[in-house]
C-alpha atoms as a PDB file:
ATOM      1  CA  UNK A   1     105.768 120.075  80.007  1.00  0.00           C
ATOM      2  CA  UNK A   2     107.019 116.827  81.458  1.00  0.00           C
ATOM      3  CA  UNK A   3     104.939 114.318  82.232  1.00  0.00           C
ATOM      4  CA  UNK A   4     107.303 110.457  82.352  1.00  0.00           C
ATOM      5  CA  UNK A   5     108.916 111.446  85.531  1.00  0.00           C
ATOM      6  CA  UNK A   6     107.536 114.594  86.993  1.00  0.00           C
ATOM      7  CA  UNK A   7     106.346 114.251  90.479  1.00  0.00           C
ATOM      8  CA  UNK A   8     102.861 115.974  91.605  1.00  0.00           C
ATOM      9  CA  UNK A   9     100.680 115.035  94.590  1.00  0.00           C
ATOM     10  CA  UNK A  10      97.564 112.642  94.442  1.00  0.00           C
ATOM     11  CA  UNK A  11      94.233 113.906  94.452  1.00  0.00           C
ATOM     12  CA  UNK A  12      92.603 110.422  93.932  1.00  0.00           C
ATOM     13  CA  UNK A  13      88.742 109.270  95.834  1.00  0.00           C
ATOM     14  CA  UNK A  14      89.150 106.336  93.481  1.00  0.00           C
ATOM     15  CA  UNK A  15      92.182 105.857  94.786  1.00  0.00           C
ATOM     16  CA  UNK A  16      92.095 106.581  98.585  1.00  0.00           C
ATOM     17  CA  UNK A  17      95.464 104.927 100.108  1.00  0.00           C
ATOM     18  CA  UNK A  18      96.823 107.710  97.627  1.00  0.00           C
ATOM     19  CA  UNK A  19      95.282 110.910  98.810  1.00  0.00           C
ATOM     20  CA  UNK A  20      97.465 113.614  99.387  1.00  0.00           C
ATOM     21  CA  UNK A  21     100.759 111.394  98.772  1.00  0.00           C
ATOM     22  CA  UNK A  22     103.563 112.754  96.700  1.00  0.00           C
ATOM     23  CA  UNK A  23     103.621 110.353  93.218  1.00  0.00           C
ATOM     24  CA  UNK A  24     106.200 109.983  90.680  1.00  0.00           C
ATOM     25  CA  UNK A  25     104.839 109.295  87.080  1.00  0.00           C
ATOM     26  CA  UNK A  26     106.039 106.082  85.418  1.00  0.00           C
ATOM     27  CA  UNK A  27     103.896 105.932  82.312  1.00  0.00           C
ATOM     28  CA  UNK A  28     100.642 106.738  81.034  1.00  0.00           C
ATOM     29  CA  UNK A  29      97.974 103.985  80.184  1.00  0.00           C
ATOM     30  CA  UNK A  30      96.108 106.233  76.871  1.00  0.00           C
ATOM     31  CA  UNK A  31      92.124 105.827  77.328  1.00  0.00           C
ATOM     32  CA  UNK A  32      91.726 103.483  80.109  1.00  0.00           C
ATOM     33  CA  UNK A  33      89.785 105.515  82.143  1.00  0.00           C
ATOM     34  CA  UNK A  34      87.504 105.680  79.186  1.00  0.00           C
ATOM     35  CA  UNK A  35      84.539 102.716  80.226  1.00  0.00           C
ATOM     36  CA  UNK A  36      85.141 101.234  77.034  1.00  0.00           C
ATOM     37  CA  UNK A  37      88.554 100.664  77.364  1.00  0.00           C
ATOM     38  CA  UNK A  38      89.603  96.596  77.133  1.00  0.00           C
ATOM     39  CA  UNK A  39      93.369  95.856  79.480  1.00  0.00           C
ATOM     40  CA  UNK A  40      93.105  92.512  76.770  1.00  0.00           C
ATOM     41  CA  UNK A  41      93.477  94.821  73.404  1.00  0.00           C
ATOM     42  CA  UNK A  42      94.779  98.259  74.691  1.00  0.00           C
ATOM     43  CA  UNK A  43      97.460  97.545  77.510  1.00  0.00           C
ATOM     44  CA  UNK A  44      99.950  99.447  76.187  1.00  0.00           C
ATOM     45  CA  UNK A  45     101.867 101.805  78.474  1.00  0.00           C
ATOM     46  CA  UNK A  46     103.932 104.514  77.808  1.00  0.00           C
ATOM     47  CA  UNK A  47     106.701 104.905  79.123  1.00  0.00           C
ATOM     48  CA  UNK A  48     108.723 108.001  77.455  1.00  0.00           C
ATOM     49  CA  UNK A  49     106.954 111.682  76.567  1.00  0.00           C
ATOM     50  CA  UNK A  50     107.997 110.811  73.083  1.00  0.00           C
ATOM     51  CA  UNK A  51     105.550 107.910  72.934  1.00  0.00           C
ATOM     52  CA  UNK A  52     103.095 109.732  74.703  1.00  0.00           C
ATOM     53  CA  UNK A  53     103.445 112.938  72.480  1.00  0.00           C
ATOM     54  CA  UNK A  54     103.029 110.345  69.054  1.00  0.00           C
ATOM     55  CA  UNK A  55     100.044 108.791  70.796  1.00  0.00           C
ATOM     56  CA  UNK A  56      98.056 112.289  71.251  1.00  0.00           C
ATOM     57  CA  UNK A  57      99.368 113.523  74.281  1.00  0.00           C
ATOM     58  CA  UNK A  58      97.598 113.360  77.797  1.00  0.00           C
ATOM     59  CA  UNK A  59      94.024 113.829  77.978  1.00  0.00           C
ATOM     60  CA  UNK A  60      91.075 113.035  80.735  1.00  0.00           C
ATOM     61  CA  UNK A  61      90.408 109.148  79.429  1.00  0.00           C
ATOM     62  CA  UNK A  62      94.098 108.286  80.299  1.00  0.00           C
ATOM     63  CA  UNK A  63      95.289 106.768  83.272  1.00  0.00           C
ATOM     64  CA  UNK A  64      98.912 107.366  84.909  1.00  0.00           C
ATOM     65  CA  UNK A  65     101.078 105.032  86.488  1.00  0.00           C
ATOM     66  CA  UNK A  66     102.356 106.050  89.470  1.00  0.00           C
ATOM     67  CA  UNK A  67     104.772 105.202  92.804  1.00  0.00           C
ATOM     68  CA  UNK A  68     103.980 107.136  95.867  1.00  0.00           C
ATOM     69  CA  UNK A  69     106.620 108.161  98.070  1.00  0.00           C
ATOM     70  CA  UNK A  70     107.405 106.592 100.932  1.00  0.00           C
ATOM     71  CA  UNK A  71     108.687 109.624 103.455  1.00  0.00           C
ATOM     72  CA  UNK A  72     109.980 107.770 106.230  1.00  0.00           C
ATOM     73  CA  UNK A  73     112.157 105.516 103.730  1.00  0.00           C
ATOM     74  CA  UNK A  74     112.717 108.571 101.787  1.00  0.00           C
ATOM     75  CA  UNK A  75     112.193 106.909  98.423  1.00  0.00           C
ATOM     76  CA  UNK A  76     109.381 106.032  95.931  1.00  0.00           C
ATOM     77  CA  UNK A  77     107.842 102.862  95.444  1.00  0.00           C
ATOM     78  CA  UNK A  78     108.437  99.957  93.819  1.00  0.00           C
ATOM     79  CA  UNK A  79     104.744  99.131  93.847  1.00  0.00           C
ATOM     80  CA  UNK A  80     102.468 101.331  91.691  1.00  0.00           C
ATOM     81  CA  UNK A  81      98.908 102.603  90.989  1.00  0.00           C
ATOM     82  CA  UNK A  82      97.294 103.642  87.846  1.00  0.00           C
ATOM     83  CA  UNK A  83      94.822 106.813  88.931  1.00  0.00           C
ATOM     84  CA  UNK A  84      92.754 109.031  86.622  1.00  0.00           C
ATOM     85  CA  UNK A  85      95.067 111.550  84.936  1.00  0.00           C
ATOM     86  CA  UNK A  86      92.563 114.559  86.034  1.00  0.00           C
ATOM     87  CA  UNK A  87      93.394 112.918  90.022  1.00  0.00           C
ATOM     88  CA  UNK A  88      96.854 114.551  89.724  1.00  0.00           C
ATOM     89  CA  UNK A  89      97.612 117.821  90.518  1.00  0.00           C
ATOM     90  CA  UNK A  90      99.556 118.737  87.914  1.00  0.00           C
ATOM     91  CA  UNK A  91      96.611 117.355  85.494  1.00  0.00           C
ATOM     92  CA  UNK A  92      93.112 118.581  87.114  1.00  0.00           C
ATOM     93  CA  UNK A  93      92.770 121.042  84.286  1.00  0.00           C
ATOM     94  CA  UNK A  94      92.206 118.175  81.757  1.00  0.00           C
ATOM     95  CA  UNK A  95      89.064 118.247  83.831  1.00  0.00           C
ATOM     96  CA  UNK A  96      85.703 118.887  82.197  1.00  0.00           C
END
C-alpha cells in the first residue's frame, strides 16, 4: 500500500483545523507520537515508502506529515501538519 503520497481524509481532535479535510501525505516522522520521542535526536522524516519500508514500516507511534487541501483554490498546501498516523483514515486500524 502507498503511503508517501496517498491522499486520505483527517480524523485529527489533536489536530482540529484538520478535521474532516482531505490531506496529502508528505512523509512520515517514525515514533514521534511516542512521549519519549526527542525532535533534537530523532527528526528524521521520511520522505519515500522505500525509507519508510527500511525503517519498519508505519505503525501507531509515528506521525505523518501532511498538506490539506484547499477546495476553493483547488490545490494542497504548501503549509503542513504532522497528525497521529492512527488520525488518518486510511491508518485508524494501526489503532489499539
Amino acid at each position: 500500500m502507498k503511503t508517501i503520497g496517498a491522499v486520505t481524509t483527517c480524523k485529527s481532535a489533536e489536530h482540529k483545523y484538520l478535521k474532516g479535510y482531505k490531506v496529502k501525505i508528505v512523509g512520515v516522522i517514525k515514533n514521534a507520537a511516542r512521549a519519549d520521542y526527542d525532535p533534537d535526536k530523532d527528526d528524521r522524516i521520511l520522505r519515500s515508502d522505500e525509507a519508510l519500508k527500511s525503517a519498519g514500516g508505519l505503525t501507531a507511534d509515528d506521525r505523518v506529515e501532511v498538506q490539506p487541501f484547499l477546495e476553493k483554490e483547488g490545490r494542497f498546501s504548501f503549509v503542513s501538519s504532522d497528525p497521529k498516523a492512527v488520525d488518518l483514515a486510511n491508518f485508524r486500524k494501526l489503532r489499539g
